[in-house]
C-alpha atoms as a PDB file:
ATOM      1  CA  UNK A   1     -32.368 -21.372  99.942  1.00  0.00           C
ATOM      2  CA  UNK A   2     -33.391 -23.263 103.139  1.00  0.00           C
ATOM      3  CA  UNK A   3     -31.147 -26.370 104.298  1.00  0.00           C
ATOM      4  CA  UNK A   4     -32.788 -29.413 102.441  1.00  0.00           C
ATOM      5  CA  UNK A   5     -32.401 -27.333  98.919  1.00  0.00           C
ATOM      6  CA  UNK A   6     -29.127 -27.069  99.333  1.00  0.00           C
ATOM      7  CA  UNK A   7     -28.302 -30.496 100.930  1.00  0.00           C
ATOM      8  CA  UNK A   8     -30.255 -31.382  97.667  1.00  0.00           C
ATOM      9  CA  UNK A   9     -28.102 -29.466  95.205  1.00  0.00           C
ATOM     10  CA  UNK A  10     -25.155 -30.655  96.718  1.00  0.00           C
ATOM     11  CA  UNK A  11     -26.674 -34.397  96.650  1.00  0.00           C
ATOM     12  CA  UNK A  12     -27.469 -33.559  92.224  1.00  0.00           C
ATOM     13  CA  UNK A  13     -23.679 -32.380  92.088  1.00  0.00           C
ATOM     14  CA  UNK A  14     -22.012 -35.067  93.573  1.00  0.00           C
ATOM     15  CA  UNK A  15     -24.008 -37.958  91.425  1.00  0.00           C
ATOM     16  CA  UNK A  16     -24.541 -35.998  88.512  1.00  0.00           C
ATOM     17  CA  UNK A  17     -22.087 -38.227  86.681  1.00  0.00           C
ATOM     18  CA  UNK A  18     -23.831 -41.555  88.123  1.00  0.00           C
ATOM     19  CA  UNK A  19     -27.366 -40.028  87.018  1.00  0.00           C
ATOM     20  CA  UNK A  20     -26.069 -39.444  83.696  1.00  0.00           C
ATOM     21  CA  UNK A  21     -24.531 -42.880  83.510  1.00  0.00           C
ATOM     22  CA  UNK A  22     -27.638 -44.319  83.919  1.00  0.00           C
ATOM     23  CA  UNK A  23     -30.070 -42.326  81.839  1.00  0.00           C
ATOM     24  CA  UNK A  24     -27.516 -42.964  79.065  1.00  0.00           C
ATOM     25  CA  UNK A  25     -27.611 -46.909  79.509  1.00  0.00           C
ATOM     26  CA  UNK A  26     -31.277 -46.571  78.680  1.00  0.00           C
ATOM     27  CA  UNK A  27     -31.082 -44.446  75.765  1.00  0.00           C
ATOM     28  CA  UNK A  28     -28.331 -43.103  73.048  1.00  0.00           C
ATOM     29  CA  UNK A  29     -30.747 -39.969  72.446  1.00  0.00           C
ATOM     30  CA  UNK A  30     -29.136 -37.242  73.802  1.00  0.00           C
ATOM     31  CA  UNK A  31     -32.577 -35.014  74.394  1.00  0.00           C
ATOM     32  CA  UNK A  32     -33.978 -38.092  76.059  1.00  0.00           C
ATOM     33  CA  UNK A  33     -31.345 -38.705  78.235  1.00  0.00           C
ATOM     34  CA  UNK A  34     -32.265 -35.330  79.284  1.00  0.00           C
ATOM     35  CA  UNK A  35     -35.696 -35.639  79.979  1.00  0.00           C
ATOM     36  CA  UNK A  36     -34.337 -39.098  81.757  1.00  0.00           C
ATOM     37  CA  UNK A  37     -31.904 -37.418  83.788  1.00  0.00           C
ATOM     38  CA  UNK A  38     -34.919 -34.326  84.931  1.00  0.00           C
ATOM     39  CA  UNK A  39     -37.064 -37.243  85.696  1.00  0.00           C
ATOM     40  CA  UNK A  40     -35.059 -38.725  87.784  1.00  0.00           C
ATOM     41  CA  UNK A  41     -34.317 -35.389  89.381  1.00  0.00           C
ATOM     42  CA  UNK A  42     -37.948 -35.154  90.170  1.00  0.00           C
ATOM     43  CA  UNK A  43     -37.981 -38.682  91.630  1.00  0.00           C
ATOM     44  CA  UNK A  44     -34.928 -37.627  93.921  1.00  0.00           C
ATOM     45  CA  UNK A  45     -37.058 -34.507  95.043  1.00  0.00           C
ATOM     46  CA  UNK A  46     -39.961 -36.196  95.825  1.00  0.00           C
ATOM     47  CA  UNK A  47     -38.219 -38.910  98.034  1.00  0.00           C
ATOM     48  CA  UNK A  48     -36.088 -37.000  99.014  1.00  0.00           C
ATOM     49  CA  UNK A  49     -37.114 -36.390 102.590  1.00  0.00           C
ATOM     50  CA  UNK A  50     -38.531 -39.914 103.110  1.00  0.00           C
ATOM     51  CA  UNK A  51     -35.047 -40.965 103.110  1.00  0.00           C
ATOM     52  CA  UNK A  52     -33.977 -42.524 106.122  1.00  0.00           C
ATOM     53  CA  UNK A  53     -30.770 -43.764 105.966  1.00  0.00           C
ATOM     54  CA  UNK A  54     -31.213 -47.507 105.771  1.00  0.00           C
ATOM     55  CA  UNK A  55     -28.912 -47.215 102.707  1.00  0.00           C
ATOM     56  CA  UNK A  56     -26.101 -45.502 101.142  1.00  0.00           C
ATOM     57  CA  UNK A  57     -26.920 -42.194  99.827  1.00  0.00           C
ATOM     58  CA  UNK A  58     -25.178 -43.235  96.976  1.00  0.00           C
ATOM     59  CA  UNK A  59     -27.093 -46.651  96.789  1.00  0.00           C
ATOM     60  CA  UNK A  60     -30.355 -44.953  97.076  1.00  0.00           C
ATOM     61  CA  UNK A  61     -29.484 -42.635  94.165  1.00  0.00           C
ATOM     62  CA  UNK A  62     -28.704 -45.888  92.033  1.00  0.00           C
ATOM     63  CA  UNK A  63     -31.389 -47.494  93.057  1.00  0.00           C
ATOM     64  CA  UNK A  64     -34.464 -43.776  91.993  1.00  0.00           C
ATOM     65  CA  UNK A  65     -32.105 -43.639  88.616  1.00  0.00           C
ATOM     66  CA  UNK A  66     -32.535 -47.193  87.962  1.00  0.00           C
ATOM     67  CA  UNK A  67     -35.679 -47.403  88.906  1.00  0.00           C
ATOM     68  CA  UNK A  68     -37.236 -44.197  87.151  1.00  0.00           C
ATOM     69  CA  UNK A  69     -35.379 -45.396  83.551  1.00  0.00           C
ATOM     70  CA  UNK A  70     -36.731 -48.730  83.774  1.00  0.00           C
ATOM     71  CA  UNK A  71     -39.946 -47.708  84.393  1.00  0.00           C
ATOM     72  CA  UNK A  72     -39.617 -45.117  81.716  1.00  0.00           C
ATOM     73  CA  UNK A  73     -38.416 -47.646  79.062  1.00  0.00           C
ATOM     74  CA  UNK A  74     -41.191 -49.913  79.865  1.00  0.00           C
ATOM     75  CA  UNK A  75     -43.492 -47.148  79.192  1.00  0.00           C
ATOM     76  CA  UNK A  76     -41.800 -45.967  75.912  1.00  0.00           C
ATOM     77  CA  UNK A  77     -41.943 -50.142  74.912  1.00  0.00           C
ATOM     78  CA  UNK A  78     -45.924 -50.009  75.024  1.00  0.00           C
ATOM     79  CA  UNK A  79     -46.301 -47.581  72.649  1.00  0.00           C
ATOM     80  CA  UNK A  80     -44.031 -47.892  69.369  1.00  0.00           C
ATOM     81  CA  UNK A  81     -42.777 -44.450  68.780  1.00  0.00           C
ATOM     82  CA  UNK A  82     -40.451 -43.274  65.549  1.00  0.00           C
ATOM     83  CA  UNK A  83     -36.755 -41.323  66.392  1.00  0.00           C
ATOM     84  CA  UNK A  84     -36.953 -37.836  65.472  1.00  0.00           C
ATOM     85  CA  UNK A  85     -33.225 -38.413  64.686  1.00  0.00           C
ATOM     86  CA  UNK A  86     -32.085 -41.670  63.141  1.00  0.00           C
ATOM     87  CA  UNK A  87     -28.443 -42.947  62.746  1.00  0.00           C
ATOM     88  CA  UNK A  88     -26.803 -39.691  64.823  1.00  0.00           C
ATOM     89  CA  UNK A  89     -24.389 -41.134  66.950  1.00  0.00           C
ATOM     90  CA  UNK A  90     -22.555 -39.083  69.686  1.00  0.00           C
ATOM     91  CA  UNK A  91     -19.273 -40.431  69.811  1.00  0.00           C
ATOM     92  CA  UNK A  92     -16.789 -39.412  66.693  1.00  0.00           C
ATOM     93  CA  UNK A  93     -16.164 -42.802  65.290  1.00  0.00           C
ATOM     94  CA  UNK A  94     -13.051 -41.361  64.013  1.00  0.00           C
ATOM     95  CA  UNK A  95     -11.237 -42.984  66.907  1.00  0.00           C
ATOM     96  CA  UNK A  96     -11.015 -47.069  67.399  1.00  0.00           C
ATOM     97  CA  UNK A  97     -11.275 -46.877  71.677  1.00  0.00           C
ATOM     98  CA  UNK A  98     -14.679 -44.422  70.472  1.00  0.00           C
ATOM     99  CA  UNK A  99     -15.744 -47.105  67.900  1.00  0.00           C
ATOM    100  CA  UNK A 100     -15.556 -50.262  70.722  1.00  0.00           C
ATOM    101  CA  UNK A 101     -17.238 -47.819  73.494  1.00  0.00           C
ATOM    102  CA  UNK A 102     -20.096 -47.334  70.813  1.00  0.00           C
ATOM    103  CA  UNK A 103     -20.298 -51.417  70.013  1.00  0.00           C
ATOM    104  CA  UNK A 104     -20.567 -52.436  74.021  1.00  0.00           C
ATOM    105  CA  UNK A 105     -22.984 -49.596  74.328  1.00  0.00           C
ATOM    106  CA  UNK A 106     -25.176 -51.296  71.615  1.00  0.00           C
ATOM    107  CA  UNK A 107     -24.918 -54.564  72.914  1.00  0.00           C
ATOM    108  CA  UNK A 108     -25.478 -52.927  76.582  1.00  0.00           C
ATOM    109  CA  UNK A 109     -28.906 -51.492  75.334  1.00  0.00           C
ATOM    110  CA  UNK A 110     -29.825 -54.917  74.015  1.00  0.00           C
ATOM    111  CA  UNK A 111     -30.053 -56.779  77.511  1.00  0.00           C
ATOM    112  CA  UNK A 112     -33.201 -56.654  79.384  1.00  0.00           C
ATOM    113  CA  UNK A 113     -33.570 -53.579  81.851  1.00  0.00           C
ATOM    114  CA  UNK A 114     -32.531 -55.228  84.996  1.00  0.00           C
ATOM    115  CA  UNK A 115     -29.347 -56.717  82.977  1.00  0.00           C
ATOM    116  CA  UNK A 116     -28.707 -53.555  81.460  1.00  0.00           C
ATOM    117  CA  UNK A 117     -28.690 -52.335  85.326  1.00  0.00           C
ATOM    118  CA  UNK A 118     -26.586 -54.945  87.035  1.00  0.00           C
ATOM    119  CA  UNK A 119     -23.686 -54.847  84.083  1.00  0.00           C
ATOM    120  CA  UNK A 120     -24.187 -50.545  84.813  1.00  0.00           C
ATOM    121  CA  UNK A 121     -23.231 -50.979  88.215  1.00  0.00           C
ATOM    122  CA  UNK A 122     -20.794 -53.383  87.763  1.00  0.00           C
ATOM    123  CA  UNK A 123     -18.991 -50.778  85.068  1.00  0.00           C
ATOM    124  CA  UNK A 124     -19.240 -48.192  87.838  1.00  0.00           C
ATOM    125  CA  UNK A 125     -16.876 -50.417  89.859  1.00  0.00           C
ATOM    126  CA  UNK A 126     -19.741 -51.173  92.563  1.00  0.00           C
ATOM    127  CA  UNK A 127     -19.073 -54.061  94.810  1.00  0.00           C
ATOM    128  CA  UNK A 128     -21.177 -57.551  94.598  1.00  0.00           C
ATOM    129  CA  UNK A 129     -23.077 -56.050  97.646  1.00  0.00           C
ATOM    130  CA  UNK A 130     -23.225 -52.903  96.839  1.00  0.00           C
ATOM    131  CA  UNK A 131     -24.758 -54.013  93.666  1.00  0.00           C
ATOM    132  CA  UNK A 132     -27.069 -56.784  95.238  1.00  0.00           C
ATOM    133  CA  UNK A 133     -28.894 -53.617  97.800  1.00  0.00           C
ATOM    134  CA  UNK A 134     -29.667 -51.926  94.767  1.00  0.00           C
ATOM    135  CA  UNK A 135     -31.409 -54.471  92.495  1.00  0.00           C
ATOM    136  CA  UNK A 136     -32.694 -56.133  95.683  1.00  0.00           C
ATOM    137  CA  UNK A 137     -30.724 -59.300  95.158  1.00  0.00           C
ATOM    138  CA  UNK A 138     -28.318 -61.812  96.866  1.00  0.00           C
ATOM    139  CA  UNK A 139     -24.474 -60.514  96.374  1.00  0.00           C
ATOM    140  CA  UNK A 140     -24.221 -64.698  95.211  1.00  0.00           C
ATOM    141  CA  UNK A 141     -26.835 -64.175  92.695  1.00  0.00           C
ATOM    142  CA  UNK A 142     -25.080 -60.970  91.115  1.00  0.00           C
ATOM    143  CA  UNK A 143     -21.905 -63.183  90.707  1.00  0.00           C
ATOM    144  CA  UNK A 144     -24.096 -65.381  88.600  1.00  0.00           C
ATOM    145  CA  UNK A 145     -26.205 -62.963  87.094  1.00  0.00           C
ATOM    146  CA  UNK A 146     -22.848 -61.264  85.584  1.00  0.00           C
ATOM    147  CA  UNK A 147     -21.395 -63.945  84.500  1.00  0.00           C
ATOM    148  CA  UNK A 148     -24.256 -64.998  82.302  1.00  0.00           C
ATOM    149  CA  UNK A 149     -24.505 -61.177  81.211  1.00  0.00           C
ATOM    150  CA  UNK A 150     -20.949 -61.248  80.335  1.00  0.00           C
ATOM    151  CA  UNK A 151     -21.428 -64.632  78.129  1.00  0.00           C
ATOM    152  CA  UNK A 152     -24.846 -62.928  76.406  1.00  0.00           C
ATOM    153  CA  UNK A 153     -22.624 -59.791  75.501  1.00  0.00           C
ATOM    154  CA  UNK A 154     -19.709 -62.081  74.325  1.00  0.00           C
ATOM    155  CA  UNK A 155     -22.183 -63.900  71.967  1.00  0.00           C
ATOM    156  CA  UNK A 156     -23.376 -60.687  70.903  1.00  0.00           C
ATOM    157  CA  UNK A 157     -19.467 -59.944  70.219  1.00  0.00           C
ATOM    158  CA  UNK A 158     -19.141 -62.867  67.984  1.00  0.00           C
ATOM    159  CA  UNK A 159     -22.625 -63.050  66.471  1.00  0.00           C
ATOM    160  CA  UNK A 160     -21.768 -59.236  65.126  1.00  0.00           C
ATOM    161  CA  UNK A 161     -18.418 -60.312  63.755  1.00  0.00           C
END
């Protein structure tokens, strides 16, 4: 394995838990998240030695993920398709913290992509800038933007009740 594969791997292993995170915000499907997660791997790959640095490794591995799953879920939104697997959840509602995890997911998957993708990083414990170079916006205008994504998911909260 030459250097870049392995600087590579390592980069996969050390945000394997962040790609994950963010293939899962865009779908509850476990196979899909899957093919999410490889085709995000791909888009690392391919960009991979373009990088140059201007950002966090980190950030820029936020920003392919988020990128590649909104694109994705646009994609899957032009064409209706049917779920192989209806009404399988993956958490074991048997526990309450399980239950609530499973109700903000819901609500999560309801927002519009770039939403879904600011409230994501915000979960992930990202700072306002941090946040603001991924989604290409003003660290001001991801206060705002999370506030009013906080009230949405609160109506959602009491609308449900």
């Amino acid at each position: 394995m030459n250097t870049q594969d392995s600087q590579f791997t390592q980069l996969v292993r050390e945000n394997k838990s962040t790609i994950y995170s963010v293939c899962y915000m865009f779908s509850k499907d476990q196979d899909e998240v899957n093919d999410l997660f490889q085709e995000v791997l791909i888009r690392l790959w391919q960009g991979y030695e373009k990088f140059e640095g201007r950002s966090n490794l980190r950030t820029w591995v936020y920003k392919v993920s988020l990128n590649t799953c909104i694109s994705i879920d646009r994609k899957k939104k032009s064409r209706p398709t049917q779920p192989l697997l209806e009404g399988v959840d993956i958490f074991d509602e048997s526990k309450e913290d399980n239950r609530q995890l499973e109700m903000l997911h819901k609500r999560i998957t309801q927002l519009p992509p770039f939403d879904r993708a600011i409230i994501l990083l915000w979960l992930e414990n990202m700072s306002y800038d941090e946040i603001g170079a991924i989604v290409g916006i003003s660290p001001k205008n991801v206060s705002v933007r999370l506030f009013r994504i906080k009230e949405k998911l609160k109506e959602m909260a009491t609308s449900q009740s």
